[in-house]
PDB file of N, CA and C in Angstrom:
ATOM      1  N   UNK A   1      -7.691  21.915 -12.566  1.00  0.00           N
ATOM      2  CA  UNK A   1      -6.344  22.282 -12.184  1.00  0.00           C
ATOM      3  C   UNK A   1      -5.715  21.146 -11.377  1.00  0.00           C
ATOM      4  N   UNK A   2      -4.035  21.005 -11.636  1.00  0.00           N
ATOM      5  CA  UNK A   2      -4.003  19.892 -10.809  1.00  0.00           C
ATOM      6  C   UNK A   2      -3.491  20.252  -9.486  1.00  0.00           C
ATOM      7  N   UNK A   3      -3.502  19.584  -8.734  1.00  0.00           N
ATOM      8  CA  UNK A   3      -3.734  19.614  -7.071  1.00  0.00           C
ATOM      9  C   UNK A   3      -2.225  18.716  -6.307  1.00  0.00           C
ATOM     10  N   UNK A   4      -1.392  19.566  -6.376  1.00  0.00           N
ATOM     11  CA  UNK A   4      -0.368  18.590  -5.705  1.00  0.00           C
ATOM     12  C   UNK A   4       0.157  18.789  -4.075  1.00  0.00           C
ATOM     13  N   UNK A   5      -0.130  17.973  -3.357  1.00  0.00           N
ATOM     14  CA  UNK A   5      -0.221  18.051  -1.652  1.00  0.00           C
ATOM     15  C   UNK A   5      -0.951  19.608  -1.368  1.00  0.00           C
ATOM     16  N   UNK A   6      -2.145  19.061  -1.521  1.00  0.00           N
ATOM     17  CA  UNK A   6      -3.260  19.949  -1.518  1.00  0.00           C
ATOM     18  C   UNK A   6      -3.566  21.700  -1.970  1.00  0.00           C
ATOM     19  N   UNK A   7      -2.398  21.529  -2.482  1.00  0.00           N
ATOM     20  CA  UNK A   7      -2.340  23.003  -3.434  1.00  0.00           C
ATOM     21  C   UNK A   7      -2.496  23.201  -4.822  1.00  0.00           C
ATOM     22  N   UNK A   8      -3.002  23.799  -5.760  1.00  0.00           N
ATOM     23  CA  UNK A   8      -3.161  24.264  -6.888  1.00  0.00           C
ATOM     24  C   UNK A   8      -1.855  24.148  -7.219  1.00  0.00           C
ATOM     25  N   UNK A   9      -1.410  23.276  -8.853  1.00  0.00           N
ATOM     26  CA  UNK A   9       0.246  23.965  -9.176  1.00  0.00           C
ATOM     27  C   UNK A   9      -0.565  23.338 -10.916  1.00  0.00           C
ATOM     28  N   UNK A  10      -0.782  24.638 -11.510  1.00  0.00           N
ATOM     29  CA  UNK A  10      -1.297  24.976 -12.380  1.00  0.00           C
ATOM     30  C   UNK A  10      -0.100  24.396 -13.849  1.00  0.00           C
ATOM     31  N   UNK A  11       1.568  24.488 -13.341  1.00  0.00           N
ATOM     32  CA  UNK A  11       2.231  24.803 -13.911  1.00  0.00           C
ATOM     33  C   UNK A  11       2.741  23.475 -14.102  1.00  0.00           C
ATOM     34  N   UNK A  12       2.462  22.603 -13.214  1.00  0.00           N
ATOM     35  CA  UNK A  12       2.883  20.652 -13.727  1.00  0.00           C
ATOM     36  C   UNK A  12       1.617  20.308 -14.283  1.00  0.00           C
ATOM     37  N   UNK A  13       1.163  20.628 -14.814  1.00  0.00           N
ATOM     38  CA  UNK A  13       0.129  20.113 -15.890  1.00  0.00           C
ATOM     39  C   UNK A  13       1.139  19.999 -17.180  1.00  0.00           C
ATOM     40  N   UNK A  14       1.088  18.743 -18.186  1.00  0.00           N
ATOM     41  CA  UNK A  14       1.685  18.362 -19.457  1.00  0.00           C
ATOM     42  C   UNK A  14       3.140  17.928 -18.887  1.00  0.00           C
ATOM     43  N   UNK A  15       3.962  17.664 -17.754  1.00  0.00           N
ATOM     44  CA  UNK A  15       5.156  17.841 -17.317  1.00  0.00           C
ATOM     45  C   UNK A  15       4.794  16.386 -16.931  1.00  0.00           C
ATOM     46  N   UNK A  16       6.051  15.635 -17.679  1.00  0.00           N
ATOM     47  CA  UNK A  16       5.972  14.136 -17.001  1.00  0.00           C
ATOM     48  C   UNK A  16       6.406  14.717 -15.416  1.00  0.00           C
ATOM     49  N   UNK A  17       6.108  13.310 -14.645  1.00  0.00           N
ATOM     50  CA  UNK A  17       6.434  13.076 -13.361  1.00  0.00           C
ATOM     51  C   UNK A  17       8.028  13.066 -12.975  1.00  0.00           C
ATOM     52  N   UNK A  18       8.337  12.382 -13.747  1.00  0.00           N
ATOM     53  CA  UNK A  18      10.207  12.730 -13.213  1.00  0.00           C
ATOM     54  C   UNK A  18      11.079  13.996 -13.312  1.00  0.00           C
ATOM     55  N   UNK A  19       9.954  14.666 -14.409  1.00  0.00           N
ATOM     56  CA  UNK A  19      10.842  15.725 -14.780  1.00  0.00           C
ATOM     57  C   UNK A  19      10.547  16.852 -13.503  1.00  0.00           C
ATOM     58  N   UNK A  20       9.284  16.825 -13.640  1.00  0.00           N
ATOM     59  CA  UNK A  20       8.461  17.324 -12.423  1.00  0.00           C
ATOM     60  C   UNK A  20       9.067  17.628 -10.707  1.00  0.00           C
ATOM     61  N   UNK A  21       9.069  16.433 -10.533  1.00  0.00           N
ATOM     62  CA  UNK A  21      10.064  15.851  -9.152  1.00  0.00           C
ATOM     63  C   UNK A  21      11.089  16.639  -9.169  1.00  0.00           C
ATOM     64  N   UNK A  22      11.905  16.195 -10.315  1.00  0.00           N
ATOM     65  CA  UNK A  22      13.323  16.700 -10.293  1.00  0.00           C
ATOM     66  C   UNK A  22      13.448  18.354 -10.211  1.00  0.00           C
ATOM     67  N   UNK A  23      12.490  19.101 -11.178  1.00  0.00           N
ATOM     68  CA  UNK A  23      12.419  20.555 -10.915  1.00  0.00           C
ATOM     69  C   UNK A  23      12.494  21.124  -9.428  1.00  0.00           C
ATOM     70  N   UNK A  24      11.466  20.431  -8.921  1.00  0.00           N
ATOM     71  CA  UNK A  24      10.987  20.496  -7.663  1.00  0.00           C
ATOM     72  C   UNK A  24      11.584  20.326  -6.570  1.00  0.00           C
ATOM     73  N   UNK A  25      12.963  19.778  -6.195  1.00  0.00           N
ATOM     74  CA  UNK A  25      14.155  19.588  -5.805  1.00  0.00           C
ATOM     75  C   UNK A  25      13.860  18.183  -4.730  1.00  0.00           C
ATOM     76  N   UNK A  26      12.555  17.310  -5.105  1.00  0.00           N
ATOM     77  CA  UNK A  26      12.413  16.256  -4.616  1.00  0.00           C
ATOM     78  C   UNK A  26      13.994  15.120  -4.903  1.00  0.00           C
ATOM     79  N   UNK A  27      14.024  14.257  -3.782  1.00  0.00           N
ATOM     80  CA  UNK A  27      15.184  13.224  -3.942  1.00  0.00           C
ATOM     81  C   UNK A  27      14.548  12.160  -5.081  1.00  0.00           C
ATOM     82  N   UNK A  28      15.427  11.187  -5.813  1.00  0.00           N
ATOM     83  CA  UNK A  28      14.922  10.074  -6.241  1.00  0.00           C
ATOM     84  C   UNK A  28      14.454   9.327  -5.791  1.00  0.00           C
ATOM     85  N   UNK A  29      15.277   8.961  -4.142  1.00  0.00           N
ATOM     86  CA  UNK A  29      15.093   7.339  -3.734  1.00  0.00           C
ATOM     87  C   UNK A  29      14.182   8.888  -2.450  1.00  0.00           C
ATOM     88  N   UNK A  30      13.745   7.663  -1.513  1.00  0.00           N
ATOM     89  CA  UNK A  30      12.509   8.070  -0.131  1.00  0.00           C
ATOM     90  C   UNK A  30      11.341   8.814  -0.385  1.00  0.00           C
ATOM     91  N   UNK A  31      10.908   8.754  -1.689  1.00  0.00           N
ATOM     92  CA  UNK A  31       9.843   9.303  -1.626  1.00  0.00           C
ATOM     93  C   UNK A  31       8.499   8.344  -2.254  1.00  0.00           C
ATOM     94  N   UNK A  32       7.519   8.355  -2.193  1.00  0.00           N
ATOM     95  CA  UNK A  32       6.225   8.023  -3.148  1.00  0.00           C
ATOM     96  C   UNK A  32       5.221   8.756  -3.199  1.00  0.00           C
ATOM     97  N   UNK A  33       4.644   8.288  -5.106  1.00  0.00           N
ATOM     98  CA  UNK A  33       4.309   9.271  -5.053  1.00  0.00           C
ATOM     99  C   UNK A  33       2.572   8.570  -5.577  1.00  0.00           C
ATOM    100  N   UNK A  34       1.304   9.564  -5.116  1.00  0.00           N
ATOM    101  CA  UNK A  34       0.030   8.772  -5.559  1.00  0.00           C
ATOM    102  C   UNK A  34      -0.889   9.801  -6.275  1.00  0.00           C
ATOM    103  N   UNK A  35      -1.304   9.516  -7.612  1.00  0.00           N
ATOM    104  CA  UNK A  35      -1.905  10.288  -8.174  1.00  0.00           C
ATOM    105  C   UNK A  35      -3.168   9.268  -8.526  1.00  0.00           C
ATOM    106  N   UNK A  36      -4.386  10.696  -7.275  1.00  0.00           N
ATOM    107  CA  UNK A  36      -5.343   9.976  -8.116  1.00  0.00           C
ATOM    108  C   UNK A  36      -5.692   8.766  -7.209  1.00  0.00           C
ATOM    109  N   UNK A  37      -5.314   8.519  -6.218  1.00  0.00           N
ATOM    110  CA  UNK A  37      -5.745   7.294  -4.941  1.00  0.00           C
ATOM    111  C   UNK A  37      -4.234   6.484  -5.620  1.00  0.00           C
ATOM    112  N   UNK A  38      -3.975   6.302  -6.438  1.00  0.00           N
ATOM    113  CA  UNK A  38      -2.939   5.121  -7.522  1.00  0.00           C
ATOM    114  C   UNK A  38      -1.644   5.449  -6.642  1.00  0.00           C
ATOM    115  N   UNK A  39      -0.995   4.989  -6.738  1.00  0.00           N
ATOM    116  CA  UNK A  39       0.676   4.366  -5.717  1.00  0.00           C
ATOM    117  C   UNK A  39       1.273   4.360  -7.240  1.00  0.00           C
ATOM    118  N   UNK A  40       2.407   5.578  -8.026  1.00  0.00           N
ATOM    119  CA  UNK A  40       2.920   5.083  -8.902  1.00  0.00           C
ATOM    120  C   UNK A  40       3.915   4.674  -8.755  1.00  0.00           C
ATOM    121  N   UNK A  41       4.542   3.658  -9.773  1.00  0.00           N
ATOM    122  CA  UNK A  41       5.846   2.911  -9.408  1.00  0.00           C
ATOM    123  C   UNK A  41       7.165   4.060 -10.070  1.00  0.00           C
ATOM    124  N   UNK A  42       8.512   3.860  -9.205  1.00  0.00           N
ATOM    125  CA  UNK A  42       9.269   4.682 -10.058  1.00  0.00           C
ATOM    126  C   UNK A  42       9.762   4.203 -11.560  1.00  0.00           C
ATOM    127  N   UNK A  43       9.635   3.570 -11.630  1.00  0.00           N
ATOM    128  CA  UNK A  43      10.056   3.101 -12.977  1.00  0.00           C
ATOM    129  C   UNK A  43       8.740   3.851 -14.251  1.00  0.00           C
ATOM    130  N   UNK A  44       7.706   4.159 -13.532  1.00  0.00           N
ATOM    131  CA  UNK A  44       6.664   4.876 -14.388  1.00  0.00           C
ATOM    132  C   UNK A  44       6.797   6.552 -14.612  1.00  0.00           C
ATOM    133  N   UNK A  45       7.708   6.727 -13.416  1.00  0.00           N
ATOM    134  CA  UNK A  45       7.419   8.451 -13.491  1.00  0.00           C
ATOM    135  C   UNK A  45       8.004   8.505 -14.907  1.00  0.00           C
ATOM    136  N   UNK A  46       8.816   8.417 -15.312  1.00  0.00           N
ATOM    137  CA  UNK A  46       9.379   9.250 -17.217  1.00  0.00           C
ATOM    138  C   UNK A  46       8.129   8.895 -17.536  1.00  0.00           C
ATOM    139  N   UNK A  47       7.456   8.415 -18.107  1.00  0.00           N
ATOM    140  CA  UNK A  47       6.621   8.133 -18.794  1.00  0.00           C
ATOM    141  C   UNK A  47       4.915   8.629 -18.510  1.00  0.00           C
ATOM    142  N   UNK A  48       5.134   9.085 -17.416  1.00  0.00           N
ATOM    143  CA  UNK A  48       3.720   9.414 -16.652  1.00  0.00           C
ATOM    144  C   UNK A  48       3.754  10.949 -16.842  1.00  0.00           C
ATOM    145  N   UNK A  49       2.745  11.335 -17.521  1.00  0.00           N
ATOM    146  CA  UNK A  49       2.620  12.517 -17.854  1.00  0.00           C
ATOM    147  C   UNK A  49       1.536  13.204 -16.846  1.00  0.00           C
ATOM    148  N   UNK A  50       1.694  14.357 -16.351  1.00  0.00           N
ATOM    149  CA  UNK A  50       0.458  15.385 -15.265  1.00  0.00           C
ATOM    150  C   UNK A  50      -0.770  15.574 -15.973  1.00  0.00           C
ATOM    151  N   UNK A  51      -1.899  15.430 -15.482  1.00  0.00           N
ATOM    152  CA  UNK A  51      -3.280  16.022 -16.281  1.00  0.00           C
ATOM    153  C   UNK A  51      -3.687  17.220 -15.398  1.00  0.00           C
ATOM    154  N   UNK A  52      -4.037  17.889 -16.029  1.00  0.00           N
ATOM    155  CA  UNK A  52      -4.693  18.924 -15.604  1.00  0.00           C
ATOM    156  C   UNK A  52      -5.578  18.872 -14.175  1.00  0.00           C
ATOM    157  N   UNK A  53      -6.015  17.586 -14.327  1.00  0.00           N
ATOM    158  CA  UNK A  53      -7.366  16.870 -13.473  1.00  0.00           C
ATOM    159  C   UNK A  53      -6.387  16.180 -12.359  1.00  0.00           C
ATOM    160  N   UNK A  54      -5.428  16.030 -12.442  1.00  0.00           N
ATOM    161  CA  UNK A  54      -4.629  14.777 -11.628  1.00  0.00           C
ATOM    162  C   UNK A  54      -4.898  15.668  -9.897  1.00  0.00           C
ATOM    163  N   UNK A  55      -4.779  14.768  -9.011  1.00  0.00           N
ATOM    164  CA  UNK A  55      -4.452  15.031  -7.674  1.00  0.00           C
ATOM    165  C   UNK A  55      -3.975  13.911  -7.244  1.00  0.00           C
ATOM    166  N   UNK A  56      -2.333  14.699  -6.637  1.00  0.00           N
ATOM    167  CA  UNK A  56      -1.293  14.338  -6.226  1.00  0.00           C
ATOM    168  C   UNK A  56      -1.066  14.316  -5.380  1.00  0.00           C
ATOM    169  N   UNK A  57      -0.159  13.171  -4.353  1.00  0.00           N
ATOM    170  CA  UNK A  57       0.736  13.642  -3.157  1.00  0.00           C
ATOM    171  C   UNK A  57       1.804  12.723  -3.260  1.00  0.00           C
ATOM    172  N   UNK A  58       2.598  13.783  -2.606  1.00  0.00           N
ATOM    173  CA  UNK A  58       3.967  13.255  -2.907  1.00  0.00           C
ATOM    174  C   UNK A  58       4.761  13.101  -1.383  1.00  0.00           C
ATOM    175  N   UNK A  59       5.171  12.036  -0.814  1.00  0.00           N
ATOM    176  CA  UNK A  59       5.374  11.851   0.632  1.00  0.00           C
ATOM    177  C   UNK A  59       6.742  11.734   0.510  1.00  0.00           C
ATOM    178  N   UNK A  60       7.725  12.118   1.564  1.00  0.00           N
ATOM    179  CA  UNK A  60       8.631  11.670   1.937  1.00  0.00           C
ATOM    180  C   UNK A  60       9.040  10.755   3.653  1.00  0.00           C
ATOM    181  N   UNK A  61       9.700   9.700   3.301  1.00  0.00           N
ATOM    182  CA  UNK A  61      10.086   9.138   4.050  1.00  0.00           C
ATOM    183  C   UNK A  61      11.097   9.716   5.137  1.00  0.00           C
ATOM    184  N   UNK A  62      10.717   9.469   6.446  1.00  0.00           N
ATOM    185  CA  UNK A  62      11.452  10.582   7.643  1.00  0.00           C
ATOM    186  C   UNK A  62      12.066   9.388   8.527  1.00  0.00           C
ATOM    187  N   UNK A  63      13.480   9.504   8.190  1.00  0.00           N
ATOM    188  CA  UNK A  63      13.849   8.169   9.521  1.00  0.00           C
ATOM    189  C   UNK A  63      13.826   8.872  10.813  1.00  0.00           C
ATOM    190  N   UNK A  64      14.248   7.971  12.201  1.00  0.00           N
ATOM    191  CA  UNK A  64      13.864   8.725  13.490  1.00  0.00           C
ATOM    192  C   UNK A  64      14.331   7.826  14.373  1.00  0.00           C
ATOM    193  N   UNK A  65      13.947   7.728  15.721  1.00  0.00           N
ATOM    194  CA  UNK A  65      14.618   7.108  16.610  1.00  0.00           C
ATOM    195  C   UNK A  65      14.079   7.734  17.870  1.00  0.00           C
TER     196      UNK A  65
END
């Protein structure tokens, strides 16, 4: 099952990565994302498809002061 920020999500399995994100109401720009120890680039998410097996995290960037 795949594992995204340490939870079971059974349901992004076969779901490229952008499409994924975007469901998910993630932004485009401040985030990265690592599947699998791997740092993917954005220019890969369309094309990067979920495995079943994948474990994910997906970070967002927090400005501050």
């Amino acid at each position: 099952m795949t594992i995204i920020n340490g939870k079971p999500e059974a349901e992004a399995a076969g779901k490229n990565l952008a499409d994924y994100l975007k469901e998910k109401g993630y932004p485009e720009a401040g985030i990265a994302v690592e599947i699998n120890g791997v740092i993917i680039k954005k220019s890969e998410y369309p094309g990067r498809v979920i495995d079943g097996e994948d474990v994910i995290e997906i970070v967002s960037f927090v400005g501050g002061g």
